[in-house]
C-alpha atoms as a PDB file:
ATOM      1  CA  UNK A   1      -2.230 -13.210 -14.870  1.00  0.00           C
ATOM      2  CA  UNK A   2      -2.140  -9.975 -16.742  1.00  0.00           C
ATOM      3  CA  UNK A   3       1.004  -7.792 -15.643  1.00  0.00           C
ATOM      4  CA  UNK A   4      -0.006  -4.341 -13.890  1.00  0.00           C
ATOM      5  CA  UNK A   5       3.249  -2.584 -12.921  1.00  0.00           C
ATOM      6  CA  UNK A   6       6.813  -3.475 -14.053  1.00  0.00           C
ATOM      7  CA  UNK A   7       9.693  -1.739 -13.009  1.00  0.00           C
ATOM      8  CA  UNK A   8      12.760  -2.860 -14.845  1.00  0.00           C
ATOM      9  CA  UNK A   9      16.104  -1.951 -13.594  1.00  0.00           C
ATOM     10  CA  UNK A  10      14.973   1.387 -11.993  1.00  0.00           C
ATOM     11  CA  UNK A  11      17.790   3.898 -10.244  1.00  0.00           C
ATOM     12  CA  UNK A  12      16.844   7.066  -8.698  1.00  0.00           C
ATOM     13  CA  UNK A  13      19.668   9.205  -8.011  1.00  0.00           C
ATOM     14  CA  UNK A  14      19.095  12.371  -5.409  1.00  0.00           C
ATOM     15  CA  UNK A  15      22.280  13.323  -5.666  1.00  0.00           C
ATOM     16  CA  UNK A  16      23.551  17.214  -6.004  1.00  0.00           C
ATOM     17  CA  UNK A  17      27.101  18.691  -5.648  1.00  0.00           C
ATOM     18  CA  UNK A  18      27.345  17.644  -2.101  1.00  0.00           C
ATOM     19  CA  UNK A  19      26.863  14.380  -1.951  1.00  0.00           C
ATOM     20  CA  UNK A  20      25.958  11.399  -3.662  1.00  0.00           C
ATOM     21  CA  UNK A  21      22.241   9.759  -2.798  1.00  0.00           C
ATOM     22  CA  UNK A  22      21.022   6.683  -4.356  1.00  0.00           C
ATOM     23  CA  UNK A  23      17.438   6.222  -3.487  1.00  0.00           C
ATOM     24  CA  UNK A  24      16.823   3.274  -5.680  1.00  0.00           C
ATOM     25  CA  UNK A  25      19.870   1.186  -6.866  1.00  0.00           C
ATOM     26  CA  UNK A  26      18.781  -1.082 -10.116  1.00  0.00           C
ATOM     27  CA  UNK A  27      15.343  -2.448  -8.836  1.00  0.00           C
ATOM     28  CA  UNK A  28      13.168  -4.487 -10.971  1.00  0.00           C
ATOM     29  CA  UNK A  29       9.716  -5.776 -10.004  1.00  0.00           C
ATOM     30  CA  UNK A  30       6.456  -6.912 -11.557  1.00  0.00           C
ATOM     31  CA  UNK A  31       3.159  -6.720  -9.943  1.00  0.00           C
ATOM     32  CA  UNK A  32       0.248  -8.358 -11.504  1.00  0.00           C
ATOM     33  CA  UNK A  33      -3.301  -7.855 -11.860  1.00  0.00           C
ATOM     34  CA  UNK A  34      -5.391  -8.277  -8.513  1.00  0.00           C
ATOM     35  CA  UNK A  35      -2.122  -8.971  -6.293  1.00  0.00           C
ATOM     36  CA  UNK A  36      -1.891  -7.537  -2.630  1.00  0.00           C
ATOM     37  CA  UNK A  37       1.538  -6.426  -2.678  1.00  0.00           C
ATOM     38  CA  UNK A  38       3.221  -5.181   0.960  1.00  0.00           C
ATOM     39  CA  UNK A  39       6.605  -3.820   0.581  1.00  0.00           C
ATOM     40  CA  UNK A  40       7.902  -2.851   4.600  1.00  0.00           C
ATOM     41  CA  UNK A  41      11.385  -1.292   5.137  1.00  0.00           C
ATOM     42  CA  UNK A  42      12.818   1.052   7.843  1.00  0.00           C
ATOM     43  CA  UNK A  43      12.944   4.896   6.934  1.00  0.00           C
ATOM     44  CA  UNK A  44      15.361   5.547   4.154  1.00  0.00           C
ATOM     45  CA  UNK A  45      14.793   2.531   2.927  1.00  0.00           C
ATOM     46  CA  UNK A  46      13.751   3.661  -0.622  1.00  0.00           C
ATOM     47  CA  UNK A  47       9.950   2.092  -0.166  1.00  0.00           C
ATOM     48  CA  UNK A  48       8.162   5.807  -0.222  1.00  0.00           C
ATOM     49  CA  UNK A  49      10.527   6.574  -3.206  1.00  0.00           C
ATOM     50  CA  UNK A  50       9.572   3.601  -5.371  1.00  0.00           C
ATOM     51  CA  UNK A  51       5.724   4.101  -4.372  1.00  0.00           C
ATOM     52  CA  UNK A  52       6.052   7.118  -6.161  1.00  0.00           C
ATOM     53  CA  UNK A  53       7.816   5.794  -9.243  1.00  0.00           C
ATOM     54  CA  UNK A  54       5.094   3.513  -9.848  1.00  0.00           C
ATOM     55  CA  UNK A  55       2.186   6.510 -10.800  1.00  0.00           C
ATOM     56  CA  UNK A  56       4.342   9.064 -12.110  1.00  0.00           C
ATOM     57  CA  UNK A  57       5.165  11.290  -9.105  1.00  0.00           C
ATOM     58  CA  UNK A  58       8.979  10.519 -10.322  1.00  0.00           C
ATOM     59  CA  UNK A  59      10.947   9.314 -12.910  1.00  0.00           C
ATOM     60  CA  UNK A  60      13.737   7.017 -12.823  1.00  0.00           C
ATOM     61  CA  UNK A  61      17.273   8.558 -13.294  1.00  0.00           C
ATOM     62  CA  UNK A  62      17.585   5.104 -15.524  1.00  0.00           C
ATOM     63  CA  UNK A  63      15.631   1.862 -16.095  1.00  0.00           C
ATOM     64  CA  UNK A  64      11.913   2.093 -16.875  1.00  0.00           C
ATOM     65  CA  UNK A  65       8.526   1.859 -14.964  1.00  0.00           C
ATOM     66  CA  UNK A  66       5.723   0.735 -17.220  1.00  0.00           C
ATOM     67  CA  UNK A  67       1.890   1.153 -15.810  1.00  0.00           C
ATOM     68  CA  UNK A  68      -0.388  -1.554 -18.207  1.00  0.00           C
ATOM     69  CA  UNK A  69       2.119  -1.439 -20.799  1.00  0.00           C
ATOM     70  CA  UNK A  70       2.104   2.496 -20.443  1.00  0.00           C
ATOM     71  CA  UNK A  71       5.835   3.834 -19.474  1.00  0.00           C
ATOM     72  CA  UNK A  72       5.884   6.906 -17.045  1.00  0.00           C
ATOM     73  CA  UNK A  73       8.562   8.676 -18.976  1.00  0.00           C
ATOM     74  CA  UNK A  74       6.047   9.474 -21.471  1.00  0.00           C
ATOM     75  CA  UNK A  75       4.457  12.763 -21.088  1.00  0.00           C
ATOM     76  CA  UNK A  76       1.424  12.184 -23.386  1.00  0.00           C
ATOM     77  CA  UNK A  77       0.422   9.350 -20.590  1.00  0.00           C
ATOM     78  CA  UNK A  78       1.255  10.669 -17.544  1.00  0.00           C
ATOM     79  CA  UNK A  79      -2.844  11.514 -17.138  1.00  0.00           C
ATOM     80  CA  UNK A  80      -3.845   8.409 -18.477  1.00  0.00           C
ATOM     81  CA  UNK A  81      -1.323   6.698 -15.851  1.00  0.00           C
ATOM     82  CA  UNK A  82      -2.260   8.110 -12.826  1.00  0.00           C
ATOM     83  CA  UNK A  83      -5.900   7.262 -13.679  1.00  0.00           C
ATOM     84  CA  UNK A  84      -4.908   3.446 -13.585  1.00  0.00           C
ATOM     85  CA  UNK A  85      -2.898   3.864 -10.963  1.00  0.00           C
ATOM     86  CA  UNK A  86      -4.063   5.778  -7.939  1.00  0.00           C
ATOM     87  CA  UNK A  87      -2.458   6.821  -4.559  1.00  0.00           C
ATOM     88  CA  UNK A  88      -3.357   7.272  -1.342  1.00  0.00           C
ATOM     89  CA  UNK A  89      -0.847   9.142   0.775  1.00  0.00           C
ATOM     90  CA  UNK A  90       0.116   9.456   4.802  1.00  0.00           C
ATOM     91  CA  UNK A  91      -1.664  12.089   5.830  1.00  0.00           C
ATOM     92  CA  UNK A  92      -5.620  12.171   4.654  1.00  0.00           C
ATOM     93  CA  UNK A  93      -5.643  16.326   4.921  1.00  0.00           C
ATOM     94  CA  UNK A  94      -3.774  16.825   2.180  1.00  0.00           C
ATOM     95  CA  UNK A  95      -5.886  14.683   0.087  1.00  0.00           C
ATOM     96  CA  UNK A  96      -8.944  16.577   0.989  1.00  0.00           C
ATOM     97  CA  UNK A  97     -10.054  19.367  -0.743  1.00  0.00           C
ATOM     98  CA  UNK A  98     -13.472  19.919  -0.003  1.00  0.00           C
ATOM     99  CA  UNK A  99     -15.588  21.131   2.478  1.00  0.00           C
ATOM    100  CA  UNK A 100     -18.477  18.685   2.422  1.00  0.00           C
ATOM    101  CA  UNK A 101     -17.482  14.584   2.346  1.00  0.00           C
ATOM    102  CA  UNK A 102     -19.916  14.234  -1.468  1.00  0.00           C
ATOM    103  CA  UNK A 103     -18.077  17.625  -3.022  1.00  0.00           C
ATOM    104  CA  UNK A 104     -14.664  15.731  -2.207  1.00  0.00           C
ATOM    105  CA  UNK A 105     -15.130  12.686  -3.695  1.00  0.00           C
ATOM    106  CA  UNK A 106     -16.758  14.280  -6.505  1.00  0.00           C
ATOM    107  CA  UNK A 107     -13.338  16.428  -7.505  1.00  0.00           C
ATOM    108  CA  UNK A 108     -11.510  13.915  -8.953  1.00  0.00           C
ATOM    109  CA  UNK A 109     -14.198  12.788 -11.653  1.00  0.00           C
ATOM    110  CA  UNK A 110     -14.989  16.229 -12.627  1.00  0.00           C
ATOM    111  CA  UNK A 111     -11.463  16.935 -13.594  1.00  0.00           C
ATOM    112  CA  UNK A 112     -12.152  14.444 -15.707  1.00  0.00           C
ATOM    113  CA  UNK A 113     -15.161  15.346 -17.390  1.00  0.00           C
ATOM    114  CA  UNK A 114     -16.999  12.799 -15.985  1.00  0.00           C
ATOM    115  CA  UNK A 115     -21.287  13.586 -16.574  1.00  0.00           C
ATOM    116  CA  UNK A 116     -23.018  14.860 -13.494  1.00  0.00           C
ATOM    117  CA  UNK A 117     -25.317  11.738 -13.802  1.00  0.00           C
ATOM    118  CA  UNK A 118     -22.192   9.445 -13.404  1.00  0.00           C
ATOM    119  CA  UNK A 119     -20.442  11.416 -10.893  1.00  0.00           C
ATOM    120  CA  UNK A 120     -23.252  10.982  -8.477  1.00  0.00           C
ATOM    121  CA  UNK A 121     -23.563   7.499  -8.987  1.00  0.00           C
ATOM    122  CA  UNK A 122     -19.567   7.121  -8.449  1.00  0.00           C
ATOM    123  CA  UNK A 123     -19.582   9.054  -5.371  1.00  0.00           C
ATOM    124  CA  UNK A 124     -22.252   6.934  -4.043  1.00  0.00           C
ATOM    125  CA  UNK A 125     -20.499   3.700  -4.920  1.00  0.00           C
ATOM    126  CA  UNK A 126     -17.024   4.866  -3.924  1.00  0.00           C
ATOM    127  CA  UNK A 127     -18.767   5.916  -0.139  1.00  0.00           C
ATOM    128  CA  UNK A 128     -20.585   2.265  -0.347  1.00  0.00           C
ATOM    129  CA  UNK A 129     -17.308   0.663  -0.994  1.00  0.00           C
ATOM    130  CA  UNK A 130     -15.556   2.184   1.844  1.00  0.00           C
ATOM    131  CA  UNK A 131     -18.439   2.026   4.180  1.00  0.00           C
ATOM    132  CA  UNK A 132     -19.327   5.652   4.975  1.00  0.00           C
ATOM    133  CA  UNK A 133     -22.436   6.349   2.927  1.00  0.00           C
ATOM    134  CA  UNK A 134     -23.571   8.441   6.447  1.00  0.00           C
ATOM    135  CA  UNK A 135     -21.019  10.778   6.218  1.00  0.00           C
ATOM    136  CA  UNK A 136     -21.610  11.798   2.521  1.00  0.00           C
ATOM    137  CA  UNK A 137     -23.241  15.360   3.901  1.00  0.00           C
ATOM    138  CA  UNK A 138     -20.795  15.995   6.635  1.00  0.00           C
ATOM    139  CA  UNK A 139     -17.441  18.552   6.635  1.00  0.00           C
ATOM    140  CA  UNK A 140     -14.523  15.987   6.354  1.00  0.00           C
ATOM    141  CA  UNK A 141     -12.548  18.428   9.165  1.00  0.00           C
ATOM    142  CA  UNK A 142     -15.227  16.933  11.629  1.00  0.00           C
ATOM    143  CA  UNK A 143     -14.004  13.392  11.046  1.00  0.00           C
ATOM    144  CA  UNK A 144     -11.667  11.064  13.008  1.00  0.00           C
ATOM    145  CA  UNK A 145      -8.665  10.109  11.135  1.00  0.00           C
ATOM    146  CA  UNK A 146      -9.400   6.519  10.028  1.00  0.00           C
ATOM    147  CA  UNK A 147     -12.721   8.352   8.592  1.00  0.00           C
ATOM    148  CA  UNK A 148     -10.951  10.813   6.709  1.00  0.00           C
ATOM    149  CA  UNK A 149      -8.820   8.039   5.122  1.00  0.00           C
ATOM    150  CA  UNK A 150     -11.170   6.477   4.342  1.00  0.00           C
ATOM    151  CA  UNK A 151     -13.442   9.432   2.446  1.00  0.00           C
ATOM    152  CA  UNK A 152      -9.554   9.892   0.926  1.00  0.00           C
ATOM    153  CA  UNK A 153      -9.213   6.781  -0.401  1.00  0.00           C
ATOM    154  CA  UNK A 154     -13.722   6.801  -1.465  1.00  0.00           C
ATOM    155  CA  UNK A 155     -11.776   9.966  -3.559  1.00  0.00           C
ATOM    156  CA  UNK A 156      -9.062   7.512  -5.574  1.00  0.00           C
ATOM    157  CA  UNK A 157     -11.576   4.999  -6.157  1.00  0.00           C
ATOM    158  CA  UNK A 158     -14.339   7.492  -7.415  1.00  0.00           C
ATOM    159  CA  UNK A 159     -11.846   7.509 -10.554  1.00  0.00           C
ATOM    160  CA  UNK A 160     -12.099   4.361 -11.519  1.00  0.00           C
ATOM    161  CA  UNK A 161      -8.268   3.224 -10.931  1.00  0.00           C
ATOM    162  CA  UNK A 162      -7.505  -0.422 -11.523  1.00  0.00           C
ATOM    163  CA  UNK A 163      -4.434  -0.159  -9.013  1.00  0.00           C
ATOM    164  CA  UNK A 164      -3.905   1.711  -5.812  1.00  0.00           C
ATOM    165  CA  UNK A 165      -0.816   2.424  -4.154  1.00  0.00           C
ATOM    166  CA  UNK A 166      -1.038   3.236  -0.576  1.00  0.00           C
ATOM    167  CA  UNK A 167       2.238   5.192   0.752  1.00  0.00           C
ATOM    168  CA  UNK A 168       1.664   4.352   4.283  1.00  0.00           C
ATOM    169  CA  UNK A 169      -1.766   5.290   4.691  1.00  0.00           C
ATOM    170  CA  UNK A 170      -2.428   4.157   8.676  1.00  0.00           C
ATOM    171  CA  UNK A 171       1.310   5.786   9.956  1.00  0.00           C
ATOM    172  CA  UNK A 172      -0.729   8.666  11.370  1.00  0.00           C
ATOM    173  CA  UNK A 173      -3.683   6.673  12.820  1.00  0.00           C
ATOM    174  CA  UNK A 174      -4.679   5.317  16.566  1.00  0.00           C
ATOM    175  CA  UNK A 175      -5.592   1.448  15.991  1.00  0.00           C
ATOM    176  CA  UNK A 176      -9.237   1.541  15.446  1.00  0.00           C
ATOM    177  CA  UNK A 177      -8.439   3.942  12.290  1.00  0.00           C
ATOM    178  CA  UNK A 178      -5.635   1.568  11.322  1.00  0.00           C
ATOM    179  CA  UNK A 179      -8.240  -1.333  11.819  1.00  0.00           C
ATOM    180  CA  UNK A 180     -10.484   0.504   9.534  1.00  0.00           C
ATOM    181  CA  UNK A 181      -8.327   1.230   6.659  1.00  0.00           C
ATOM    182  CA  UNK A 182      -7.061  -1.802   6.870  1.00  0.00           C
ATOM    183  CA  UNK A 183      -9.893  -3.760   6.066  1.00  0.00           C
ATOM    184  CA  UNK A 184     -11.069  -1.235   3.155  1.00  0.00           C
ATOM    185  CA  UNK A 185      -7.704  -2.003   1.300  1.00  0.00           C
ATOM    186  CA  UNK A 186      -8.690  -6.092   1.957  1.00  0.00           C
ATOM    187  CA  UNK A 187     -12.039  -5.364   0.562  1.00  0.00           C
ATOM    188  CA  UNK A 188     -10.722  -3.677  -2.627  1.00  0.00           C
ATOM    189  CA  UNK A 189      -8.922  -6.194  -3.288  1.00  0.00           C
ATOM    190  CA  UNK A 190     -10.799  -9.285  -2.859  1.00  0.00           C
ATOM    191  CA  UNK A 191     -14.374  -7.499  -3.813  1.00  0.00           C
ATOM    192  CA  UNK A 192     -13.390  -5.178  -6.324  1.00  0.00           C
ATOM    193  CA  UNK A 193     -10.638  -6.588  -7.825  1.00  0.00           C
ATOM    194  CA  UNK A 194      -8.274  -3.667  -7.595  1.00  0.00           C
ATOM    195  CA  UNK A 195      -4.555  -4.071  -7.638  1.00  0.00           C
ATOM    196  CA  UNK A 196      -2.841  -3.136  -4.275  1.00  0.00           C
ATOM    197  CA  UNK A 197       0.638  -1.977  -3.374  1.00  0.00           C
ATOM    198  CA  UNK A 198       0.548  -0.799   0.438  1.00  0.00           C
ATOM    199  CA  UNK A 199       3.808   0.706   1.897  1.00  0.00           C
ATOM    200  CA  UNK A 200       3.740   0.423   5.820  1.00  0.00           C
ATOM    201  CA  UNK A 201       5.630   0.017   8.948  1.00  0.00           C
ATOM    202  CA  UNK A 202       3.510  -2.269  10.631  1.00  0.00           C
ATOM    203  CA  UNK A 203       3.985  -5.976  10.195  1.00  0.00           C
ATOM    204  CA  UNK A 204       0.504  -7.182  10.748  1.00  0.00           C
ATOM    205  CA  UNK A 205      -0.343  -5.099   8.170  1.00  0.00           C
ATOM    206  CA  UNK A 206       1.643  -7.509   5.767  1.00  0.00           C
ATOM    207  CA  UNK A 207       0.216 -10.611   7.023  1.00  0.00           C
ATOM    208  CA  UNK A 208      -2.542 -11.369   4.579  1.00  0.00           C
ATOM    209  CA  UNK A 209      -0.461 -10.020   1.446  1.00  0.00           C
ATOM    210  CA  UNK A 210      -0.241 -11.904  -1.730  1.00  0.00           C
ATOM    211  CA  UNK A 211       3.255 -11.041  -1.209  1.00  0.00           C
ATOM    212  CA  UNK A 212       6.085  -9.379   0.690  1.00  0.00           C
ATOM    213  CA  UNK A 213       8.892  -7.316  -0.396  1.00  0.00           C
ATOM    214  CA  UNK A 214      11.884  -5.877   1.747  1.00  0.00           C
ATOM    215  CA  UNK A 215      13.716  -3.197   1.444  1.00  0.00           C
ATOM    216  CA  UNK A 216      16.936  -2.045   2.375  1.00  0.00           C
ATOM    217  CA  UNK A 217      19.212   1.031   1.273  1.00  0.00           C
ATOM    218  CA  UNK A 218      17.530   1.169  -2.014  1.00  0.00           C
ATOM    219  CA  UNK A 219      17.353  -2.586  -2.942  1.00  0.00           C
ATOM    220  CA  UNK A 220      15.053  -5.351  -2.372  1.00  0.00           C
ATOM    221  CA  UNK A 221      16.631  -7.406   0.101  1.00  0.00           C
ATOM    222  CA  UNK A 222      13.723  -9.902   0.433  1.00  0.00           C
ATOM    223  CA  UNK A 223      10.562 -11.133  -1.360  1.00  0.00           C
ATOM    224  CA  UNK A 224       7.953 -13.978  -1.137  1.00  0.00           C
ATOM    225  CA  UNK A 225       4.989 -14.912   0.826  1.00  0.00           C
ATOM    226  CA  UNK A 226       3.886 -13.482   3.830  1.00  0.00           C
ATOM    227  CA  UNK A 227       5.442 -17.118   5.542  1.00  0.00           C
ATOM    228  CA  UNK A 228       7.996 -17.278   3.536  1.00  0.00           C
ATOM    229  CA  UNK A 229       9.556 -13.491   4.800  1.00  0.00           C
ATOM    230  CA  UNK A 230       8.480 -13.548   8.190  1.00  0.00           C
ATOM    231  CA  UNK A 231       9.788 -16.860   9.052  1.00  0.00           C
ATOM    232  CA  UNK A 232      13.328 -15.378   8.742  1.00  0.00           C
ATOM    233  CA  UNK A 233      13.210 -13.288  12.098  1.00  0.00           C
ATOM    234  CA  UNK A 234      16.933 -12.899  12.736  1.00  0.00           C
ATOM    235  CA  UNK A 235      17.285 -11.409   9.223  1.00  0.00           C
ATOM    236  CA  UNK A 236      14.221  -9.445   9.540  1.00  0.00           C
ATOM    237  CA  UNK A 237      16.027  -8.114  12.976  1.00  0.00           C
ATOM    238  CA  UNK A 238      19.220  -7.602  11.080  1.00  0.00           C
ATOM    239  CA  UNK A 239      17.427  -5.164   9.027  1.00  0.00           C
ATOM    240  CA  UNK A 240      16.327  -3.285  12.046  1.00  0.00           C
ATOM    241  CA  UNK A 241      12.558  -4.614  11.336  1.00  0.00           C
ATOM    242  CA  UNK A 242       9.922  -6.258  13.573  1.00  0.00           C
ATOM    243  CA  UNK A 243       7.867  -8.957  12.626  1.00  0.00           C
ATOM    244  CA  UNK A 244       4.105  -9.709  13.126  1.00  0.00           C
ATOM    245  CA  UNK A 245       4.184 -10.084  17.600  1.00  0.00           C
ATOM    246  CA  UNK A 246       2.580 -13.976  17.296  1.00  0.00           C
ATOM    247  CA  UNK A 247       5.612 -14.504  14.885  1.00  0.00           C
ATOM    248  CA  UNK A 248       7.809 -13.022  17.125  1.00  0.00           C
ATOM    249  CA  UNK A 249       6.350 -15.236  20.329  1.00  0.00           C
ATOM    250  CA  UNK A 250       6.516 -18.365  18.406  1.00  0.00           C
ATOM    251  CA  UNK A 251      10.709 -17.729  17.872  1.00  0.00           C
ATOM    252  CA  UNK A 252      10.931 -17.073  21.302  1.00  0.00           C
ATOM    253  CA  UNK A 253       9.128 -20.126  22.170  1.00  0.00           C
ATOM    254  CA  UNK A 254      11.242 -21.905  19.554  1.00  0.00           C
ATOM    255  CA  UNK A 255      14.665 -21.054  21.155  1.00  0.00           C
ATOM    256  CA  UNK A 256      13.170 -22.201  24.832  1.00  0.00           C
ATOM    257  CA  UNK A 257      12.611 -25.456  23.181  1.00  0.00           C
ATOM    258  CA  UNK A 258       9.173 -25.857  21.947  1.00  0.00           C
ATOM    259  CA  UNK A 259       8.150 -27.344  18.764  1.00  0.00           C
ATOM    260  CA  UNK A 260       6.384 -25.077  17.010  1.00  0.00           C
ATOM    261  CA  UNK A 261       6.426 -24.033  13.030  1.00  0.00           C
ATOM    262  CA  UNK A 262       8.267 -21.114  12.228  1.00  0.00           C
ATOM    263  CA  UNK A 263       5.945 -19.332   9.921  1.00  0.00           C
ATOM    264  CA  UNK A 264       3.131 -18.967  12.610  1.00  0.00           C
ATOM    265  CA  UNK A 265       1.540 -15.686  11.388  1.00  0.00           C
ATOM    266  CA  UNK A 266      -1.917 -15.553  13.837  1.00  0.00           C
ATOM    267  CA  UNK A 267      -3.336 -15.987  17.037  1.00  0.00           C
ATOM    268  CA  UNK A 268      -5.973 -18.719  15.587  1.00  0.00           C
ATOM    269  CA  UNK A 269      -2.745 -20.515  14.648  1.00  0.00           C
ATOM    270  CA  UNK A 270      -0.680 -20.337  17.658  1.00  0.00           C
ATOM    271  CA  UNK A 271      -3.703 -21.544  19.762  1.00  0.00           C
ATOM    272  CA  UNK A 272      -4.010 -24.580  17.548  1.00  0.00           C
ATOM    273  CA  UNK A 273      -0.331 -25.208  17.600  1.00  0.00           C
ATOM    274  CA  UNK A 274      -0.218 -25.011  21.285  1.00  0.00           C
ATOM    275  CA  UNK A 275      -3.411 -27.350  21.959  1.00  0.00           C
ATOM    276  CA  UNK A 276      -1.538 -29.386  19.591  1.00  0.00           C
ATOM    277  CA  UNK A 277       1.719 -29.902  21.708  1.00  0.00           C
ATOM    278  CA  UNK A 278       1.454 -33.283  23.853  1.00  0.00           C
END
């Protein structure tokens, strides 16, 4: 599998005369072509910072970040970069800049010099892909905020990335909007292919990840399969971080004495486990 992101022994330094701040102490991490990639962490953690690393928004203080062989410290690519590499950000409103949902989505492709004829085809497949062809005539301020994520991140994919990185994309949404994004950012990846890197605080969100990464005061502190991470509950609560709640009711369960398998990671699975105790 083709490599999409590599990040090789990356330090960001914040620091200034009053005190020293490492944000990202020596990190190095590849992410391949077509991965779902969750990286969780408590706040300070250094996740947000290395999201923005990986298209450009910063530059390491030393070490490297290359984007399909492409390195962000080099200015001539920087464009080029961010149109492999998209992001979609916390708060939808400050990705919107239009009034009307179709003259959003549009922006992006005619900063590129995209033809009219293909912008209007984009903008009708990027509203297809995120399931809100309806809205394509409507003011986005009128929306609900899993909507206006969702025309946010029609808006990335109208430019044609082949990565996104989501910086915590459902942290201001109710559930149902969280429910919605959530399964957009499945279907990019499994129907269109597109490479994903999602930032978030919520565990469930992690759960059908090609992979999980930790973070901890600027480090990766954990990595591997969803099971793999989420199995290790006392070291996930060391961290100050929650696991997925079935996960968490299967421990608990554990210590009273039931056998049950430790990387439990769904409802369907508990039930069968359970109906499967004699």
């Amino acid at each position: 599998m083709l490599k999409m992101i590599e990040v090789d022994k990356v330090t960001y330094d914040y620091s200034n005369n009053e005190q020293e701040v490492i944000a990202l102490n020596d990190i190095t991490l590849e992410v391949k072509q077509g991965e779902f990639v969750v990286i969780i962490g408590h706040n300070g953690s250094g996740k947000s910072t290395l999201a923005k690393h990986l298209n450009a928004l910063l530059l390491p203080t030393e070490g490297d970040v290359s984007v399909k062989g492409l390195n962000t410290k080099d200015e001539d690519k920087i464009w080029e970069i961010r149109q492999i590499a998209g992001m979609v950000f916390q708060n939808p409103d400050n990705q919107i800049v239009a009034t009307i949902v179709e003259e959003d989505i549009a922006f992006g492709p005619e900063n590129l010099g995209i033809k009219p004829s293909e912008i209007i085809e984009r903008v009708s497949d990027s509203l297809k892909t995120v399931d809100m062809e309806e809205f394509r005539h409507k003011a986005p301020h009128l929306l609900s905020g899993g909507q206006k994520q969702r025309i946010a991140i029609a808006g990335v994919i109208a430019m044609r990335p082949n990565c996104i990185i989501f910086d915590e994309p459902t942290a201001m949404l109710d559930p149902s909007g969280r429910k919605e994004v959530i399964k957009t950012i499945k279907k990019l990846n499994k129907e269109e292919q597109i490479t994903i890197i999602h930032i978030t605080h919520f565990m469930e969100e992690a759960v059908d990840a090609d992979r999980v990464i930790v973070m901890e005061a600027g480090d990766i502190v954990l990595e591997g399969a969803p099971r793999e991470v989420f199995s290790q509950v006392e070291r996930l609560k060391e961290l100050g971080l929650d696991v997925p709640q079935v996960t968490e009711l299967a421990h608990q369960l554990i210590q009273e004495g039931i056998d049950l398998p430790h990387d439990i990671l769904t409802v369907d699975e508990m039930v069968m486990n359970l109906c499967q105790l004699k």
